[in-house]
Protein backbone atom coordinates (compact mmCIF):
# COMPACT_ATOMS: atom_id res chain seq x y z
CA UNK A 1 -56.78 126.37 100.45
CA UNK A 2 -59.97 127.98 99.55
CA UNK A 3 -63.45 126.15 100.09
CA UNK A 4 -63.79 126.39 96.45
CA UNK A 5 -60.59 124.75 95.55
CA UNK A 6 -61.02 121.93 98.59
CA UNK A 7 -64.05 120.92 96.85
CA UNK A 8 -62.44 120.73 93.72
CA UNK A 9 -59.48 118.10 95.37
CA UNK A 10 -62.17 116.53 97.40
CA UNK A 11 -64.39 115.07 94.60
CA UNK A 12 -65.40 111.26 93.75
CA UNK A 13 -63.25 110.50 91.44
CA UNK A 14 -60.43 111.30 94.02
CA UNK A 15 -62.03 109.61 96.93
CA UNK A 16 -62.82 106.54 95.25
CA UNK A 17 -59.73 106.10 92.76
CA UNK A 18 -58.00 106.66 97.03
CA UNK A 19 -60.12 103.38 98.19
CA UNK A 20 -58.09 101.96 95.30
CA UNK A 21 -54.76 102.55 97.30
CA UNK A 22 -56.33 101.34 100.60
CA UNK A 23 -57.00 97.71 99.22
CA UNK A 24 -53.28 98.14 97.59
CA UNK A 25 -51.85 99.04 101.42
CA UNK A 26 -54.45 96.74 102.56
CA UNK A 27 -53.45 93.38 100.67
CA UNK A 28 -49.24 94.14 100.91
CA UNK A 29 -49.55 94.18 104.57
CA UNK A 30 -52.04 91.21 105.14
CA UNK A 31 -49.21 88.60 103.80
CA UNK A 32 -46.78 88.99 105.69
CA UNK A 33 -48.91 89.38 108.83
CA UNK A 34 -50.40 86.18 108.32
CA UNK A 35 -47.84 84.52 106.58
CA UNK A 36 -46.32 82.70 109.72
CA UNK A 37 -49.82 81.18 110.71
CA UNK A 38 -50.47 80.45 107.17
CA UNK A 39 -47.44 78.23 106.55
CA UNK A 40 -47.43 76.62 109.66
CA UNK A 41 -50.88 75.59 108.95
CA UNK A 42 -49.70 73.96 105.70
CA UNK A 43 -47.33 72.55 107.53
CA UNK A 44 -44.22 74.06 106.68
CA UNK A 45 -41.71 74.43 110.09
CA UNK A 46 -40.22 77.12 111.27
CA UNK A 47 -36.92 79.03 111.07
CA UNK A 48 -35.23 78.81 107.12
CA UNK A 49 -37.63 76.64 105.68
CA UNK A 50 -40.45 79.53 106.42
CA UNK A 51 -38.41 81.88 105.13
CA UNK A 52 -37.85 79.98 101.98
CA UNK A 53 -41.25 79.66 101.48
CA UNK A 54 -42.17 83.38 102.46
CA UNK A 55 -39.50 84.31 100.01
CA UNK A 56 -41.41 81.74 97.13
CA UNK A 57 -44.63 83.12 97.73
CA UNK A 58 -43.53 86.98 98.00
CA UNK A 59 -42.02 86.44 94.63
CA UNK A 60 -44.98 84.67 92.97
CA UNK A 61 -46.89 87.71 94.02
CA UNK A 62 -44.61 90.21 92.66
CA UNK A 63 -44.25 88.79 89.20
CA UNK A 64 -48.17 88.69 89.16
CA UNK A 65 -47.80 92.30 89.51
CA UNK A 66 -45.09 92.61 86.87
CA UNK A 67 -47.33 90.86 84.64
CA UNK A 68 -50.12 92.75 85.62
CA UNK A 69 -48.97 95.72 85.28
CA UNK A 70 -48.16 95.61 81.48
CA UNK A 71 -51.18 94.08 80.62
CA UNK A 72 -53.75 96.74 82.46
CA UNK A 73 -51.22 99.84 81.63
CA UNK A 74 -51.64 99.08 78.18
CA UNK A 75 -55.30 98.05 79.17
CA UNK A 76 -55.31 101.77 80.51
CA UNK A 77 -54.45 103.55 77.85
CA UNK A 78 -56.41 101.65 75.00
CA UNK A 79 -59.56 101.12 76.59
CA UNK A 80 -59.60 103.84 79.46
CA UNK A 81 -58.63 103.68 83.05
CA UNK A 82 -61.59 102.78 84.61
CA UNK A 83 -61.43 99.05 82.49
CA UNK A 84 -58.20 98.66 84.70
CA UNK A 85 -59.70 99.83 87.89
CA UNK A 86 -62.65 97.46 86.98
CA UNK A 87 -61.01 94.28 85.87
CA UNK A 88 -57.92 94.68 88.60
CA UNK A 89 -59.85 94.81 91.33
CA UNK A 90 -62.54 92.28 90.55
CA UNK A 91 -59.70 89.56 89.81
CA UNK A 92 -57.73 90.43 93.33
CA UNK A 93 -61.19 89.82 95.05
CA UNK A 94 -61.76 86.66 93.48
CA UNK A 95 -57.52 85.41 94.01
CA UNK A 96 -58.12 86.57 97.71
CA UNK A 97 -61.03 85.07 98.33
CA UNK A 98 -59.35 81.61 96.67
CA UNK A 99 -56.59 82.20 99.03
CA UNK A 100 -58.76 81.35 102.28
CA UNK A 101 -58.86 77.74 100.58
CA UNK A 102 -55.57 76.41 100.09
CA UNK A 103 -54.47 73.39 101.19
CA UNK A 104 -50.83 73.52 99.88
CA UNK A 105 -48.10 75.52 98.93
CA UNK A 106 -48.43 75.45 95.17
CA UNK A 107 -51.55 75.95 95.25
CA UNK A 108 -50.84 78.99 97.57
CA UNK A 109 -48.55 79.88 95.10
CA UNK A 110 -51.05 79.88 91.89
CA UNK A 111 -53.25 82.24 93.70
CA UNK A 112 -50.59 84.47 95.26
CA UNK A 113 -49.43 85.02 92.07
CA UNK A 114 -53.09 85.92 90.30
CA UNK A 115 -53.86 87.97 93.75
CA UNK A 116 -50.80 90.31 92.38
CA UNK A 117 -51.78 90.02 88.78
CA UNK A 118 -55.36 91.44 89.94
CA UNK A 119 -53.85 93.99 92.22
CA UNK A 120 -51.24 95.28 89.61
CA UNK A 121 -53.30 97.85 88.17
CA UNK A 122 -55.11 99.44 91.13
CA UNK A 123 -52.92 102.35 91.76
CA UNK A 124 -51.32 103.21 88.38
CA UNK A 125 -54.36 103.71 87.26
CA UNK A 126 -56.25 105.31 90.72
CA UNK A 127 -52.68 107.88 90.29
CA UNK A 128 -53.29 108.46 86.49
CA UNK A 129 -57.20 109.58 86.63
CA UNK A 130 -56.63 111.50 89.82
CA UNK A 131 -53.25 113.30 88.08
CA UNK A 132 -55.33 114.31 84.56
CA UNK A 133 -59.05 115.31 86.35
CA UNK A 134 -57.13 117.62 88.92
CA UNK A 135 -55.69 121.19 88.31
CA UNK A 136 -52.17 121.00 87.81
CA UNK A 137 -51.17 123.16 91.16
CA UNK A 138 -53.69 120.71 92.98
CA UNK A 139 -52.73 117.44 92.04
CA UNK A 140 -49.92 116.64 94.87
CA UNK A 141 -52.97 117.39 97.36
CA UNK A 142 -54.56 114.43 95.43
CA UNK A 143 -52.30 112.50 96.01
CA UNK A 144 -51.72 113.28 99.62
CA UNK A 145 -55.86 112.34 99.83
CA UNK A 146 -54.88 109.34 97.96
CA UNK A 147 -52.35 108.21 100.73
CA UNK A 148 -54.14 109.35 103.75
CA UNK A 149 -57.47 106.95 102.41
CA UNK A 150 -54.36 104.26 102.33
CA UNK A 151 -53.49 104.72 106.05
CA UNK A 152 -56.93 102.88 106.86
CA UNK A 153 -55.98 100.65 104.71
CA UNK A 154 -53.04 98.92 106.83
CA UNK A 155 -54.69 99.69 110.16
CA UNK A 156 -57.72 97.56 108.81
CA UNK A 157 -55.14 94.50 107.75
CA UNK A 158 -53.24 94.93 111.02
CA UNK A 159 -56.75 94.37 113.12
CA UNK A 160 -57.79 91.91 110.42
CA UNK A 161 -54.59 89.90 110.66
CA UNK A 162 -54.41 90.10 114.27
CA UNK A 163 -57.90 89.55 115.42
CA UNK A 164 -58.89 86.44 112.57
CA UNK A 165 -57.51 83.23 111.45
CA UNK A 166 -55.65 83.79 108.39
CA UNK A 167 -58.25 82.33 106.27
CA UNK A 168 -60.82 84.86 107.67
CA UNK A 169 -58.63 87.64 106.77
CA UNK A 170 -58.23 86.83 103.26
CA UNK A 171 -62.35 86.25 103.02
CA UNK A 172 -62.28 89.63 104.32
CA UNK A 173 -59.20 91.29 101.79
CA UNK A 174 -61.74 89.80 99.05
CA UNK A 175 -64.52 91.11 100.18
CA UNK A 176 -63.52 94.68 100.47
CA UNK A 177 -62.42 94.17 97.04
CA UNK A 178 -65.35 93.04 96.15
CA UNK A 179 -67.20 96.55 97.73
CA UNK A 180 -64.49 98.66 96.17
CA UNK A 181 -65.84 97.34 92.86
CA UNK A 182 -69.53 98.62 93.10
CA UNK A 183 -67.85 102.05 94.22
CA UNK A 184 -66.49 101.80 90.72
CA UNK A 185 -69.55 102.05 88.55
CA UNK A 186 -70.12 105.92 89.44
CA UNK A 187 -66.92 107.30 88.25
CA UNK A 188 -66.42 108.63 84.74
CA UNK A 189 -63.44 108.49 82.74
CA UNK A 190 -61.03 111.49 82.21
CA UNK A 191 -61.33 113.87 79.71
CA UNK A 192 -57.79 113.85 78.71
CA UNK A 193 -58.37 110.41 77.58
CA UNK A 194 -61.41 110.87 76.03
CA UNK A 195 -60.37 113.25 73.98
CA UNK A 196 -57.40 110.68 72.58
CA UNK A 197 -60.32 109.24 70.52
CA UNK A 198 -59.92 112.34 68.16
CA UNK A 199 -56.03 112.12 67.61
CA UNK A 200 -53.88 110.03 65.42
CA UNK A 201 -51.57 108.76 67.96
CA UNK A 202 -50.73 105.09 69.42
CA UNK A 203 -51.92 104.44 72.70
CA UNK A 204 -50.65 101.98 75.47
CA UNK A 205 -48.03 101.33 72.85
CA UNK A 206 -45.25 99.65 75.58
CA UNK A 207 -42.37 98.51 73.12
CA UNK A 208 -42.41 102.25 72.34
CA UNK A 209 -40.88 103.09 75.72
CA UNK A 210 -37.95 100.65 74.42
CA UNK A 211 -37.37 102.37 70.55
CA UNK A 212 -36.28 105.77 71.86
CA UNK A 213 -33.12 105.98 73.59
CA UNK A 214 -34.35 109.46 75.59
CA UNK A 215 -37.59 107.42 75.91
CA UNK A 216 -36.57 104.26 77.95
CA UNK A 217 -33.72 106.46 80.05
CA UNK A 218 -36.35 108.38 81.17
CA UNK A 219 -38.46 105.33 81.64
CA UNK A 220 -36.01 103.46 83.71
CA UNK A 221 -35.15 106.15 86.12
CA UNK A 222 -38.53 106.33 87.11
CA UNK A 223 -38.32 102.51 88.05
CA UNK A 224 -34.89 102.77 90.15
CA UNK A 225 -35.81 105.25 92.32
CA UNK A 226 -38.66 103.01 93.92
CA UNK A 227 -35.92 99.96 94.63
CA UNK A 228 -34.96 101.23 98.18
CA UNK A 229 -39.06 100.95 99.04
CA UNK A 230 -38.98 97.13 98.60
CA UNK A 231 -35.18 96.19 99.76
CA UNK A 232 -36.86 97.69 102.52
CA UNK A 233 -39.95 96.09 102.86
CA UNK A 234 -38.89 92.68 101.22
CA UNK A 235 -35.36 92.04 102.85
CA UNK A 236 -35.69 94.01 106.24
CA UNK A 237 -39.30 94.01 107.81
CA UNK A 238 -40.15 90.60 106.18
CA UNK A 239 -37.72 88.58 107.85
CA UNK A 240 -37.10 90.90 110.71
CA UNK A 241 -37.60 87.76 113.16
CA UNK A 242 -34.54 86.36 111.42
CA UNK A 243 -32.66 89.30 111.34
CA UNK A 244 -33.63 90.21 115.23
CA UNK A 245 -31.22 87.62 116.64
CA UNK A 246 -28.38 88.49 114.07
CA UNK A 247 -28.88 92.29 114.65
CA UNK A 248 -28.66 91.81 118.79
CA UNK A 249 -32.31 92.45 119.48
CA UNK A 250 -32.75 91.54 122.81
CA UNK A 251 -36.15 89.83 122.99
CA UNK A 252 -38.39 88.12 119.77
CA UNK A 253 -39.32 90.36 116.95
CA UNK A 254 -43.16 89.39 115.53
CA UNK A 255 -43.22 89.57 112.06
CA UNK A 256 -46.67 91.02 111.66
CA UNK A 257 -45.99 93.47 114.32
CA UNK A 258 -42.73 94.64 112.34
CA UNK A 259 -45.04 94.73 109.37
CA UNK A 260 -47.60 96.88 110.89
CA UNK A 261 -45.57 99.32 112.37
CA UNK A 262 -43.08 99.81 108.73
CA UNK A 263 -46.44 99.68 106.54
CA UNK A 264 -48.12 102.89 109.32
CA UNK A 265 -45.12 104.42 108.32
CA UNK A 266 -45.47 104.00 104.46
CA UNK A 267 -48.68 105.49 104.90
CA UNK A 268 -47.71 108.27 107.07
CA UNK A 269 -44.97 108.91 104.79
CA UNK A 270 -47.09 108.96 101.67
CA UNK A 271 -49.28 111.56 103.14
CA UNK A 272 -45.71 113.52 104.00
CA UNK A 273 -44.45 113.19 100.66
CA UNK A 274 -47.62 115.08 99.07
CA UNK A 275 -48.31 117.53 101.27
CA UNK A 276 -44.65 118.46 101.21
CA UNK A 277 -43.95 118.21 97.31
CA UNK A 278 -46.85 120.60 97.00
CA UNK A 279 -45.60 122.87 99.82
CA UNK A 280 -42.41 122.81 98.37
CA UNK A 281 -43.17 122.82 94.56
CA UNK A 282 -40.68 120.14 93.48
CA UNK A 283 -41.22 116.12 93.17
CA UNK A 284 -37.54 115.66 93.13
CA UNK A 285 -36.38 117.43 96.50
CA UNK A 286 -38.82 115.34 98.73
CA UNK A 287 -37.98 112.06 97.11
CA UNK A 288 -33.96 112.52 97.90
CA UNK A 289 -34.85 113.97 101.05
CA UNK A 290 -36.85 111.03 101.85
CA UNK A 291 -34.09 108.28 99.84
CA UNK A 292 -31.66 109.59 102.43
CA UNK A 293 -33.53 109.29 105.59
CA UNK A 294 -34.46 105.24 104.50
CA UNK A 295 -30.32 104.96 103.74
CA UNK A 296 -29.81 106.45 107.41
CA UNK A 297 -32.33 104.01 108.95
CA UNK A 298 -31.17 100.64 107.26
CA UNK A 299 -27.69 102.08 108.14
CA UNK A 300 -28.77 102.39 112.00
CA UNK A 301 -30.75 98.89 111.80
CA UNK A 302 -27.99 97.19 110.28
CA UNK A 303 -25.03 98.85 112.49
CA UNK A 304 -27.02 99.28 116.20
CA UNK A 305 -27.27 96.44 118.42
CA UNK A 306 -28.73 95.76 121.81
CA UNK A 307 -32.15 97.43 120.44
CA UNK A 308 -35.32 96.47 122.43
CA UNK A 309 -38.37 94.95 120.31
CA UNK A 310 -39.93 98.02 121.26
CA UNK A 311 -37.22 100.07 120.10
CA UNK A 312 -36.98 97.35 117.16
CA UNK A 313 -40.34 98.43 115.98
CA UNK A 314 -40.09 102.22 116.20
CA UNK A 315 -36.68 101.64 113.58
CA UNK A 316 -39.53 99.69 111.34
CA UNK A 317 -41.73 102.31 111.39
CA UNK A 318 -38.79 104.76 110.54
CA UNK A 319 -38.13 102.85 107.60
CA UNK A 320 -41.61 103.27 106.93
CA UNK A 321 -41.89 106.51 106.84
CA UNK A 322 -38.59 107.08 104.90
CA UNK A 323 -40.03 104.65 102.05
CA UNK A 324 -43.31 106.20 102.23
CA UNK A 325 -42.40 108.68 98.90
CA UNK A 326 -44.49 105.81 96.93
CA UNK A 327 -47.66 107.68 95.82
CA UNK A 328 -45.04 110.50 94.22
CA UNK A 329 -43.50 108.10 93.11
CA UNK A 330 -46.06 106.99 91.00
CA UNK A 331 -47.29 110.60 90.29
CA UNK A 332 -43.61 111.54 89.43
CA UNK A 333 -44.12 108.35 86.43
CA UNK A 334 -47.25 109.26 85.89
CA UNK A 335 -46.55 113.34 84.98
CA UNK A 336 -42.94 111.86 83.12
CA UNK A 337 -45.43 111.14 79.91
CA UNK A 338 -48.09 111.91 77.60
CA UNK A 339 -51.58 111.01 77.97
CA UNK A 340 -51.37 107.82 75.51
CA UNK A 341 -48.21 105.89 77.73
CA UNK A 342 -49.49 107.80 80.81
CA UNK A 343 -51.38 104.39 82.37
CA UNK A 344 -49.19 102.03 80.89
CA UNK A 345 -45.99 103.86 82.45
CA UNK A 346 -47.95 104.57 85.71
CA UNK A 347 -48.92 100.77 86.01
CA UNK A 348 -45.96 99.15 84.85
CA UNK A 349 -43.47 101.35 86.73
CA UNK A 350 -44.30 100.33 90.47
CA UNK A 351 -45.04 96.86 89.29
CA UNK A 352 -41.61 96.46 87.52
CA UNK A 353 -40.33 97.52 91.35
CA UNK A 354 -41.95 95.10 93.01
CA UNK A 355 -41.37 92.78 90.48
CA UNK A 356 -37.57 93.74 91.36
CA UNK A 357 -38.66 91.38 94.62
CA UNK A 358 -37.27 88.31 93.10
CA UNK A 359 -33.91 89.86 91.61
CA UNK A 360 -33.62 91.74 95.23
CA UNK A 361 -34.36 88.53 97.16
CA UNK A 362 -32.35 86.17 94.98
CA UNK A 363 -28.90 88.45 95.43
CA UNK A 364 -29.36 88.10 99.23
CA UNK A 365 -30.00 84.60 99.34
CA UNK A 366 -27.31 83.96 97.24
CA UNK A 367 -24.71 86.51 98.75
CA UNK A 368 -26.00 85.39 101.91
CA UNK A 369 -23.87 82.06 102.39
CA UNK A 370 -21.04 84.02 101.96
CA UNK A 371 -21.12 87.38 103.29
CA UNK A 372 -24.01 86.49 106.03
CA UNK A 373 -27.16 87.92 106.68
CA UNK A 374 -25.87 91.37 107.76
CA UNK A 375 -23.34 91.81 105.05
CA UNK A 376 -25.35 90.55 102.37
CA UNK A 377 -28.11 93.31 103.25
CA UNK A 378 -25.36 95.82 103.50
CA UNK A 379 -24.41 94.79 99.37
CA UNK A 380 -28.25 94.60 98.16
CA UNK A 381 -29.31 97.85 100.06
CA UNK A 382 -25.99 99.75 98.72
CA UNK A 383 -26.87 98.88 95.31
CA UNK A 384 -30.49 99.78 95.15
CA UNK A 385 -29.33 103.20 96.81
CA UNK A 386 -27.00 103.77 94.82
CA UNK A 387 -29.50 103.47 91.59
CA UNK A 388 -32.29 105.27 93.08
CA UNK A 389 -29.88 108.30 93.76
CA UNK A 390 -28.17 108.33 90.40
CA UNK A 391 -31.57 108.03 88.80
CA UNK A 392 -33.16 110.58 90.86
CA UNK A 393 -30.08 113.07 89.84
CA UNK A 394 -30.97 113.07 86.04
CA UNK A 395 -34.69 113.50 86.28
CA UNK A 396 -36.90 116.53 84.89
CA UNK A 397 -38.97 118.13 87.50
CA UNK A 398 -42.38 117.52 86.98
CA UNK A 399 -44.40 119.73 89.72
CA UNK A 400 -46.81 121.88 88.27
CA UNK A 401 -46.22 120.00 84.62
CA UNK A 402 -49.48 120.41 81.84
CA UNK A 403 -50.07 116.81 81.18
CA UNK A 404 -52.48 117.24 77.98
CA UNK A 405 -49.72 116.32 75.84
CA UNK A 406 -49.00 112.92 74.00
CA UNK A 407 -45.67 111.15 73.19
C-alpha cells in the first residue's frame, strides 16, 4: 500500500470510530472476568447457582443490546451515525459506572441490561461510517484497523479485571467510555448520509426489512452466520470451569483466564479476517473458512479429554480466533444495503446475535437435564452451525461493492 493510500485508511474518522470497538471488546470481556468475584460478593455460592445467575445476567445484557440495537440503527439512519456513537456510548459509561454500586442481583440486573442497551450501537455504527468514508478497495483494511484498535481493548479488561476489585474495574469500563465520548466531538458525519437529505427515500425504516420477501432473506442470513461467535463465547468459555471437570481437564479452569485467552483470539482473528478478505477479495471465503475452523475446535473441546489447563486455554484461544470473523461480519451487513437501512441493519444485526444469548442459553439449560452438559452443547453448537453455513451459502458477495445506493 502506497503512503498516499495508508493515509487515506489511517484517518480520524477510522481511528476513532476503532476506539469504538475497543470499549465493545473491552466491556464483553470485563463480565465474565469479574463475574465470579462479583456474585460471590453479593452473595450468591458457587457451582450451579453461579452459573444460573451468570446465565441471568448475560441474558439481561444481551437483550439490552437487542433493544439497543433497533433503536440507535434506526437512530443511525434518521439522525446520522454520529447521534448513535454519541448517545451509545455516553449511556454504557453511565450503566458501567452504576454497576460498581450494586448491592443485589436485580439491581445488577437493571444495569446489566442498560450497560448493553448503551453499548448496542457502538460498532454498527463505528462499521457503517468507516465502510461509506473509505474507498471501496480500502475498506476491509478499515476494518482490519478497526479490530487491531480492539485487541487493546481485551488486554486492557484482562489487566483491569485481574489487577482491581470488580467494582474498580467497572469505574474504570465507565470511564474510558466516558473519554471515548470527548474523542467523539471531532468527527464529521459521512457524506453518503448527508447527501440522503436531498432524496425522497425512507430512512431507518426497520419494518421495511420485514415487507419484502428478498429483503428479510437477505436480512436474516446476515444474522445466522454470527450464531457460532456466541454459542461459542456464551456456552463454552463462559462456563468453561463447569465444563473443565465434565470435559476431563485435569486441573481447575479460571473463568477469566478462559475469557482472556478466547476474547485475544477474537481480536486476533478480527484483524485475520480483514486483512485476508482484502487479500483475497471475497467476504464470503474467509467467513466459511473461519466457520469451519470454530466447528473443528468445539469438535476437539467437546471430544478430547485429559487436556491440561494450559492446553485448556490454548483450545479457548483457538476458538477465539476461529470466531474472530466478527468485524466482517458486520461489514458483510453493513455493504448487504443501501445507505438509508445501512445503520439500522449494521446495528441491529450483531445485536439480534447476541440477543440470540438467551434462545442459545435457554436450549442448553433445558436440553441439559437430559442429554448432559456435553451432549446438550453438541445439539446447540450443531444447530447454530448448521444455520450459519446454510446462510453463508446463499449470500451475494459484497467485496469491492459501491455502497452509494439506497433500498
Amino acid at each position: 500500500m502506497t503512503p498516499t493510500r495508508l493515509r487515506s485508511v489511517l484517518n480520524l474518522t477510522v481511528l476513532v470510530a476503532a476506539l469504538g470497538y475497543f470499549v465493545d471488546m473491552f466491556d464483553l470481556l470485563l463480565f465474565p472476568i469479574v463475574r465470579q468475584p462479583s456474585l460471590t460478593a453479593l452473595g450468591v455460592p458457587q457451582g450451579d447457582a453461579q452459573v444460573s445467575a451468570t446465565f441471568l445476567l448475560l441474558n439481561a445484557q444481551m437483550v439490552g443490546m437487542l433493544l439497543g440495537g433497533i433503536l440507535w440503527g434506526i437512530l443511525g439512519d434518521k439522525k446520522g451515525r454520529l447521534s448513535t456513537l454519541f448517545g451509545s456510548i455516553a449511556l454504557y459509561s453511565v450503566a458501567n459506572i452504576a454497576n460498581a454500586f450494586v448491592h443485589t442481583i436485580p439491581s445488577y440486573v437493571v444495569w446489566r441490561f442498560l450497560a448493553g442497551l448503551g453499548l448496542a450501537g457502538e460498532l454498527g455504527a463505528a462499521v457503517t461510517l468507516v465502510s461509506e468514508i473509505l474507498p471501496r478497495d480500502l475498506r476491509a483494511y478499515g476494518t482490519a484497523i478497526v479490530a487491531a484498535v480492539g485487541i487493546f481493548g481485551t488486554v486492557t479488561a484482562s489487566l483491569v479485571g485481574k489487577y482491581l476489585p470488580w467494582r474498580v474495574a467497572y469505574l474504570a469500563g465507565g470511564g474510558l467510555g466516558l473519554l471515548l465520548l470527548v474523542t467523539r466531538f471531532s468527527l464529521r458525519e459521512s457524506a453518503m448520509f448527508r447527501d440522503l437529505g436531498s432524496q425522497e427515500v425512507k430512512r431507518g425504516d426497520f419494518l421495511s426489512l420485514f415487507t419484502s420477501g428478498e429483503r428479510f432473506l437477505r436480512y436474516l442470513r446476515c444474522i445466522l452466520i454470527g450464531l457460532p461467535t456466541w454459542f461459542v463465547v456464551a456456552i463454552l468459555i463462559t462456563s468453561a470451569p463447569e465444563f473443565a471437570p465434565k470435559i476431563g481437564v485435569t486441573g481447575p479452569v479460571a473463568a477469566g483466564t478462559a475469557v482472556a485467552f478466547c476474547y485475544t483470539g477474537i481480536t486476533l482473528g478480527s484483524l485475520a479476517s480483514g486483512i485476508l478478505s482484502q487479500l483475497w477479495g471475497s467476504r464470503k471465503k474467509v467467513v466459511l473458512v473461519f466457520i469451519l475452523g470454530a466447528l473443528a475446535g468445539v469438535a476437539s473441546y467437546l471430544s478430547l479429554r485429559g487436556l491440561t489447563p494450559a492446553t485448556f486455554y490454548l483450545l479457548s484461544a483457538f476458538l477465539g480466533l476461529a470466531t474472530g470473523y466478527w468485524a466482517v461480519f458486520v461489514t458483510i451487513a453493513a455493504e448487504q444495503f443501501g445507505t438509508n437501512l445501512r445503520s439500522t441493519v449494521a446495528t441491529t444485526v450483531p445485536n439480534f446475535v447476541r440477543g440470540s444469548v438467551p434462545l442459545i442459553t435457554g436450549s442448553f439449560i433445558a436440553l441439559r437435564n437430559h442429554l448432559g452438559f456435553i451432549g446438550s452443547a453438541w445439539v446447540v453448537g450443531l444447530v447454530c452451525f448448521a444455520l450459519a453455513l446454510v446462510s453463508l451459502w446463499g449470500m451475494a458477495e459484497t467485496h469491492g461493492r459501491d455502497l452509494d445506493f439506497v433500498e
